[in-house]
PDB file of N, CA and C in Angstrom:
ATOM      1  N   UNK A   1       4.445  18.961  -3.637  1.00  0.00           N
ATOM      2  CA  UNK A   1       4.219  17.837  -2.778  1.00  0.00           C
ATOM      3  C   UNK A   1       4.737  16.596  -3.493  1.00  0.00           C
ATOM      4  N   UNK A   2       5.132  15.776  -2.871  1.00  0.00           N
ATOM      5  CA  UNK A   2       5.976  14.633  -3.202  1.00  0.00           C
ATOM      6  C   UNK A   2       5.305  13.318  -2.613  1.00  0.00           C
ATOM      7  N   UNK A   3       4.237  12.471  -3.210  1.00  0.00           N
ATOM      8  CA  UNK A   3       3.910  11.326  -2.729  1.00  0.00           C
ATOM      9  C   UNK A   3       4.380  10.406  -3.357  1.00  0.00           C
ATOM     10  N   UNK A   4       4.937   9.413  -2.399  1.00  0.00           N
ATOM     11  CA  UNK A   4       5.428   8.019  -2.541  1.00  0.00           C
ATOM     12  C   UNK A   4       4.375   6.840  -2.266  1.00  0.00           C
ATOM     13  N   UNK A   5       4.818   5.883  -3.199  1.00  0.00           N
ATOM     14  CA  UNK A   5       4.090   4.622  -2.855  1.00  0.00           C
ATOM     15  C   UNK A   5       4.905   3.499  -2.779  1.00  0.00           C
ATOM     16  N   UNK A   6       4.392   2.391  -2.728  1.00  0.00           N
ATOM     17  CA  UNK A   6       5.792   0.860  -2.283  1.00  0.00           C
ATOM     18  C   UNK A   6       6.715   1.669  -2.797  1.00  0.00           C
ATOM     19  N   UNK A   7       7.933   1.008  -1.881  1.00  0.00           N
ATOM     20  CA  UNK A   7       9.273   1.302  -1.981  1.00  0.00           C
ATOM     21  C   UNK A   7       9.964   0.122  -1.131  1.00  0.00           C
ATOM     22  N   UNK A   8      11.156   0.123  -1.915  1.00  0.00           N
ATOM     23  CA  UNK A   8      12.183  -0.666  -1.610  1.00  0.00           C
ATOM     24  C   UNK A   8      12.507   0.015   0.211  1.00  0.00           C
ATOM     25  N   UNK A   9      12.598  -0.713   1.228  1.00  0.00           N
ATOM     26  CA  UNK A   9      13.368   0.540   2.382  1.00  0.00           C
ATOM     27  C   UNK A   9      14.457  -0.912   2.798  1.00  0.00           C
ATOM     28  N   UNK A  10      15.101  -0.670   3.638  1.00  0.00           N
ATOM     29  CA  UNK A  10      16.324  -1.335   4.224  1.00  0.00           C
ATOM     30  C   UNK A  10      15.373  -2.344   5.530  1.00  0.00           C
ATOM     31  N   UNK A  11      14.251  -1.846   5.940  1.00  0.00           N
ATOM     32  CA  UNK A  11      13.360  -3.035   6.886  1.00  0.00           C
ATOM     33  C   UNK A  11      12.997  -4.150   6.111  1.00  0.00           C
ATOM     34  N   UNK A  12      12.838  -3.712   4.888  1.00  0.00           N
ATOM     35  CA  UNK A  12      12.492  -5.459   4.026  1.00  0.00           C
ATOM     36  C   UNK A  12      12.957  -6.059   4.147  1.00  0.00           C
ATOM     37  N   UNK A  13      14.246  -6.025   4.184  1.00  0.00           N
ATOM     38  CA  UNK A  13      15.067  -7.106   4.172  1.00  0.00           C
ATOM     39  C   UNK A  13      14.615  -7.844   4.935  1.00  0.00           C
ATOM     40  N   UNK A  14      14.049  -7.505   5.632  1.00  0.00           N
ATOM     41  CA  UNK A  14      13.759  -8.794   6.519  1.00  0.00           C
ATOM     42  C   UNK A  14      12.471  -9.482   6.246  1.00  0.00           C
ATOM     43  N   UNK A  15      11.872  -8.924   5.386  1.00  0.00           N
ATOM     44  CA  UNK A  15      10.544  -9.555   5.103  1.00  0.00           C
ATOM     45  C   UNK A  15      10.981 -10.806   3.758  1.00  0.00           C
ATOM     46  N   UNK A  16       9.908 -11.903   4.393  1.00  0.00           N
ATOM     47  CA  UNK A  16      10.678 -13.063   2.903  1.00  0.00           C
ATOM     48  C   UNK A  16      10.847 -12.563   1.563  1.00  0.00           C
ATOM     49  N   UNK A  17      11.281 -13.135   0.332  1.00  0.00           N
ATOM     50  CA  UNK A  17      11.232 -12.810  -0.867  1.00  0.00           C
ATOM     51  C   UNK A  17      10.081 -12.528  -1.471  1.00  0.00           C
ATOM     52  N   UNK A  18       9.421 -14.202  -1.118  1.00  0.00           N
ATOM     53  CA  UNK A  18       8.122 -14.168  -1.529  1.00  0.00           C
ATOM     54  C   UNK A  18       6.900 -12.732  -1.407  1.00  0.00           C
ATOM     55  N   UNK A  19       7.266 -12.065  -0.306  1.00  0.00           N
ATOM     56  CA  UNK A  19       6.166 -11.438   0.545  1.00  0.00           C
ATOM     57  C   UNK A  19       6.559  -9.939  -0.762  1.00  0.00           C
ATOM     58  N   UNK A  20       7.705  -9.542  -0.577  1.00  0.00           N
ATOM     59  CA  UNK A  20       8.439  -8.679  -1.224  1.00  0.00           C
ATOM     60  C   UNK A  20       7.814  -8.726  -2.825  1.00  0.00           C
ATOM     61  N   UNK A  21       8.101  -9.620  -3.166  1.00  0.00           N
ATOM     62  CA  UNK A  21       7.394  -9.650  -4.449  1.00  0.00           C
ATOM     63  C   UNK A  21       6.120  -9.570  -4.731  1.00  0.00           C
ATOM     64  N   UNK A  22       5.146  -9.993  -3.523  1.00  0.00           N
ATOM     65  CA  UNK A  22       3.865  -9.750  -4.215  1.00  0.00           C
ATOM     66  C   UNK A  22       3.743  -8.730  -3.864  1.00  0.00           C
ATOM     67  N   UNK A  23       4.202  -8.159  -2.768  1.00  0.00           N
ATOM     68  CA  UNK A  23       3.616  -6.789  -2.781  1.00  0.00           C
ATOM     69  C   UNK A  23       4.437  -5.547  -4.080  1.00  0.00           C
ATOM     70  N   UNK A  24       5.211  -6.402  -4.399  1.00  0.00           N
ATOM     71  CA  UNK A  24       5.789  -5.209  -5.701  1.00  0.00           C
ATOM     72  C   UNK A  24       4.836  -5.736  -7.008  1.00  0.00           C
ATOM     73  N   UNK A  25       4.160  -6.881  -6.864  1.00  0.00           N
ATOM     74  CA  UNK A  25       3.006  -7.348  -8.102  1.00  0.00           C
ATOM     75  C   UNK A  25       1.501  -6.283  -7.822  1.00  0.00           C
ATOM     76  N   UNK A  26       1.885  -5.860  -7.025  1.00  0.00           N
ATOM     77  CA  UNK A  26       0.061  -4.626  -6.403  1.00  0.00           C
ATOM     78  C   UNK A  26       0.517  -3.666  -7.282  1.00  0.00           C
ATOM     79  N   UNK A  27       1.473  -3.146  -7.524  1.00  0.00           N
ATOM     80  CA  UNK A  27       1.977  -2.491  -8.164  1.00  0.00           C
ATOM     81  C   UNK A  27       1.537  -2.265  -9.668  1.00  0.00           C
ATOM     82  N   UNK A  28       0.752  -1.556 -10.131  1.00  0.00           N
ATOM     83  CA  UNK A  28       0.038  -1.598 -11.640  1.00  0.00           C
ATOM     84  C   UNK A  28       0.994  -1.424 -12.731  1.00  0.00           C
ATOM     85  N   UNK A  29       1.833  -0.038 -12.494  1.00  0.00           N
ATOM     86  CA  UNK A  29       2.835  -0.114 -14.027  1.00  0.00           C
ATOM     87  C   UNK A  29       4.143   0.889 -13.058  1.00  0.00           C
ATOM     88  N   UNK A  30       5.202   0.080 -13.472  1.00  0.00           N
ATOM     89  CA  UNK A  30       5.511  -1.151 -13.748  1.00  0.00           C
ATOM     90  C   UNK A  30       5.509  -2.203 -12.065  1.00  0.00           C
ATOM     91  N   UNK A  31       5.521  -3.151 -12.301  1.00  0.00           N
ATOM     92  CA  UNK A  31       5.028  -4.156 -11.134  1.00  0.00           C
ATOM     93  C   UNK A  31       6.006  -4.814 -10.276  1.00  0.00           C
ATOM     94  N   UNK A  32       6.463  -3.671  -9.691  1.00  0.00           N
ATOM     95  CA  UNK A  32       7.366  -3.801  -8.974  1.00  0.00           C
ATOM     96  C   UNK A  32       8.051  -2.914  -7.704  1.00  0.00           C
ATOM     97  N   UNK A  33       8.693  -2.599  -6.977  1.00  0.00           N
ATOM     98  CA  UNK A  33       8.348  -2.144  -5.578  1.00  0.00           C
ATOM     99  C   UNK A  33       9.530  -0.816  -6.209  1.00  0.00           C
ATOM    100  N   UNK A  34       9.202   0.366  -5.866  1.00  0.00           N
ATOM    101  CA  UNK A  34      10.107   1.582  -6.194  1.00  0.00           C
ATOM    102  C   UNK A  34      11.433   1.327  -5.905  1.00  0.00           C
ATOM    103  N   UNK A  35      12.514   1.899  -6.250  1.00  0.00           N
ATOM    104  CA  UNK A  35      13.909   2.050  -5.986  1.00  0.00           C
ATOM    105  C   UNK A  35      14.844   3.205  -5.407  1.00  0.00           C
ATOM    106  N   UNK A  36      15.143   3.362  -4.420  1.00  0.00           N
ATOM    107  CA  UNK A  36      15.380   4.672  -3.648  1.00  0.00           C
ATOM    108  C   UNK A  36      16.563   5.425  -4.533  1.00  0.00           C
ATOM    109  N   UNK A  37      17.004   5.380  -5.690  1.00  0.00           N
ATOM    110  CA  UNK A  37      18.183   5.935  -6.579  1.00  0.00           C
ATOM    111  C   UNK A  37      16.584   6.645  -7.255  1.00  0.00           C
ATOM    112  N   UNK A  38      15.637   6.042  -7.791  1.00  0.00           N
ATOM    113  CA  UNK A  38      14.414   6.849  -8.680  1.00  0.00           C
ATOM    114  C   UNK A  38      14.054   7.936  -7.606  1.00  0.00           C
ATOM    115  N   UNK A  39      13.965   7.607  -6.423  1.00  0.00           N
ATOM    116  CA  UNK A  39      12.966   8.620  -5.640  1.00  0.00           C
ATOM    117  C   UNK A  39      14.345   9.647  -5.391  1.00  0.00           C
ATOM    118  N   UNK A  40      15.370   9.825  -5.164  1.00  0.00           N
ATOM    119  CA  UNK A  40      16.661  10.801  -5.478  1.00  0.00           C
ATOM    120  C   UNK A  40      16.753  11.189  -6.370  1.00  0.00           C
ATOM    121  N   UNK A  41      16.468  10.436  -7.640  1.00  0.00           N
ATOM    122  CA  UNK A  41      16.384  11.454  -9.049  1.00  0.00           C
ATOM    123  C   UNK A  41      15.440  12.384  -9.485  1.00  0.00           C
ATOM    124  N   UNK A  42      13.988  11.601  -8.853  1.00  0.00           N
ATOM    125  CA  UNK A  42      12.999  12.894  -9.052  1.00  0.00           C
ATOM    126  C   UNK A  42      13.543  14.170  -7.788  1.00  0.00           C
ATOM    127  N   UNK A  43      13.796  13.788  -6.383  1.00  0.00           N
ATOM    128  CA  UNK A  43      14.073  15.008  -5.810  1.00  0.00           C
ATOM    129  C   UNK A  43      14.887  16.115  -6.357  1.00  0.00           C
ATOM    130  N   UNK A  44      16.141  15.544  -7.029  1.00  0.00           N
ATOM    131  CA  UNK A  44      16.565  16.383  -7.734  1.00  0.00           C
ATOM    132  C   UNK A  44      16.337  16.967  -8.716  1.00  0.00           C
ATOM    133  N   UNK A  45      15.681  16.277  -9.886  1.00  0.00           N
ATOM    134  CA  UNK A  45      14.889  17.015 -10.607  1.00  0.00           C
ATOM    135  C   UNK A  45      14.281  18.184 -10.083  1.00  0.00           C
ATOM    136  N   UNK A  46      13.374  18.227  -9.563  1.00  0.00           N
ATOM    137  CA  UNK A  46      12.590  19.246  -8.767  1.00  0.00           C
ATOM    138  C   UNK A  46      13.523  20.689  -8.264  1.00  0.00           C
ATOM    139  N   UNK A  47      14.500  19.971  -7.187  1.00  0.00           N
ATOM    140  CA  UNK A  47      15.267  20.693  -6.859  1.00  0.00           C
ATOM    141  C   UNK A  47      15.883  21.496  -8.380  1.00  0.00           C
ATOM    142  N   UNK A  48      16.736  21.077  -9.277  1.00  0.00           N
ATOM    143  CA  UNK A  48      17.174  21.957 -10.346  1.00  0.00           C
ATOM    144  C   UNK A  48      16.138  22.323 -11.349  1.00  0.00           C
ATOM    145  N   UNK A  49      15.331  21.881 -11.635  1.00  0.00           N
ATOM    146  CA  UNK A  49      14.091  22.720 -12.570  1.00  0.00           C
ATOM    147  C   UNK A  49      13.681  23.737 -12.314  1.00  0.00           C
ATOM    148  N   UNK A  50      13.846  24.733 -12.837  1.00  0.00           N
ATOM    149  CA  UNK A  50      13.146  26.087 -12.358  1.00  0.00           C
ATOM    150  C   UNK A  50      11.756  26.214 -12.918  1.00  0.00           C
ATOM    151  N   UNK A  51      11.611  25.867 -14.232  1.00  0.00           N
ATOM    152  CA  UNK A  51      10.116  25.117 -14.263  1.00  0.00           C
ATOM    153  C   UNK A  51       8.502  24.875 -13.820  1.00  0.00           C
ATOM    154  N   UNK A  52       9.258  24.476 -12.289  1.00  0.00           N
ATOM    155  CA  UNK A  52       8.106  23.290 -12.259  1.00  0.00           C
ATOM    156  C   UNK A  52       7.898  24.164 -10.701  1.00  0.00           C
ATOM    157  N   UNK A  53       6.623  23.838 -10.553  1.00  0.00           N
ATOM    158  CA  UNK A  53       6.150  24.616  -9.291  1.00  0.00           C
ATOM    159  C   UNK A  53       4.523  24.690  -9.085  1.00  0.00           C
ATOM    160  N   UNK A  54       3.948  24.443  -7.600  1.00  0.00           N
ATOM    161  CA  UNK A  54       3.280  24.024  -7.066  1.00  0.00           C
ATOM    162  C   UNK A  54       2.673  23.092  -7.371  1.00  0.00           C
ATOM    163  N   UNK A  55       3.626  21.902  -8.030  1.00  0.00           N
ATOM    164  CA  UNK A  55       2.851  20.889  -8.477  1.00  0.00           C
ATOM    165  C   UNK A  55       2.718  19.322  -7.744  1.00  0.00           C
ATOM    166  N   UNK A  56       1.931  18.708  -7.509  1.00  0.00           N
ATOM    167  CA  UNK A  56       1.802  17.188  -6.922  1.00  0.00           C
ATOM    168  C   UNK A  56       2.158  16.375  -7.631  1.00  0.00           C
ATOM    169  N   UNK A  57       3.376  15.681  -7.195  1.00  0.00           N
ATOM    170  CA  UNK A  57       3.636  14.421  -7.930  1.00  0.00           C
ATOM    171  C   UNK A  57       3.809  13.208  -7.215  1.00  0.00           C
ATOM    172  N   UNK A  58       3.161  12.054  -7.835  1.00  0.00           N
ATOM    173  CA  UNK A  58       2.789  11.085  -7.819  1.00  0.00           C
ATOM    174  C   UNK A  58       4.199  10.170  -8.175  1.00  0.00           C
ATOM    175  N   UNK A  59       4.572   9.162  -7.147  1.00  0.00           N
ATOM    176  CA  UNK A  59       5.621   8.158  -7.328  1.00  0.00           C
ATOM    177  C   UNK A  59       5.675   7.282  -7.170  1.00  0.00           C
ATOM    178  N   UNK A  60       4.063   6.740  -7.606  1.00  0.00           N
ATOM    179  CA  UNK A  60       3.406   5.322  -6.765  1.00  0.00           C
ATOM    180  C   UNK A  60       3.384   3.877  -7.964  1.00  0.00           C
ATOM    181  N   UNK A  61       4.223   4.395  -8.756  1.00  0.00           N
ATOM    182  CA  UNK A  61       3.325   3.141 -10.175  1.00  0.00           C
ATOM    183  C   UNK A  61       1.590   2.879 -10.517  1.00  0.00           C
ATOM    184  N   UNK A  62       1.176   4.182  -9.965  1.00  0.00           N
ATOM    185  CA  UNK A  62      -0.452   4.378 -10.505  1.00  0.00           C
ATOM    186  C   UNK A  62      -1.068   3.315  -9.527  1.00  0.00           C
ATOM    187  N   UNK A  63      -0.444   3.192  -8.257  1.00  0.00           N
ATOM    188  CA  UNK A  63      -1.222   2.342  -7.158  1.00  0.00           C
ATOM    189  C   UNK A  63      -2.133   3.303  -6.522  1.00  0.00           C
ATOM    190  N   UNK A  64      -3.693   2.894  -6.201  1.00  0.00           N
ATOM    191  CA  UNK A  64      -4.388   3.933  -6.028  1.00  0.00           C
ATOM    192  C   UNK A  64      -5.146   2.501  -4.414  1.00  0.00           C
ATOM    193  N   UNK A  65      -5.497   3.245  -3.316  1.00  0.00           N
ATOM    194  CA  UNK A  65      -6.109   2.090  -2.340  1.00  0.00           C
ATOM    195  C   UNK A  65      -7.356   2.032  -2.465  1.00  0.00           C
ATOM    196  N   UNK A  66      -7.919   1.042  -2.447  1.00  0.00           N
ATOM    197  CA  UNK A  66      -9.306   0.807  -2.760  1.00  0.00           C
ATOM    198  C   UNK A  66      -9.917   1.077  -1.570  1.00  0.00           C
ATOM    199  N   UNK A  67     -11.342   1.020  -2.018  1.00  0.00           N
ATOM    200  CA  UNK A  67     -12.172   1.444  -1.583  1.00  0.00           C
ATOM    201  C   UNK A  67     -12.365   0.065  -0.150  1.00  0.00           C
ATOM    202  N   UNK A  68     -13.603   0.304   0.355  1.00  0.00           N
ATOM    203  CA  UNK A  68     -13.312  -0.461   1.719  1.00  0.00           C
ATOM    204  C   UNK A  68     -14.649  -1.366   2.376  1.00  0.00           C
TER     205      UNK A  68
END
């Protein structure tokens, strides 16, 4: 399983700078909004590792949603 968290997508663009950035500051480590070349490198990883299997990975910068 493959979970994602913030990410860069091509709809931002339209969202201001400002907005863009804080929401890549929610971001715990490192503080900043994912990059769709990282989320292609782990797929592939996966894909060529023979390795690795039934495992959950996490692609969020340790962003977890709070409670409510």
């Amino acid at each position: 399983m493959f979970l994602i968290g913030f990410r860069t997508r091509p709809i931002m663009a339209f969202l201001f700078p400002t907005l863009r950035v804080s929401l890549g500051k929610q971001v715990p480590f490192p503080p900043r909004l994912g990059r769709p070349a990282e989320y292609g490198a782990l797929a592939a990883h996966i894909v060529e590792n023979a390795m690795l299997n039934s495992e959950t990975i996490r692609l969020d910068g340790a962003i977890r949603m709070q409670p409510r």
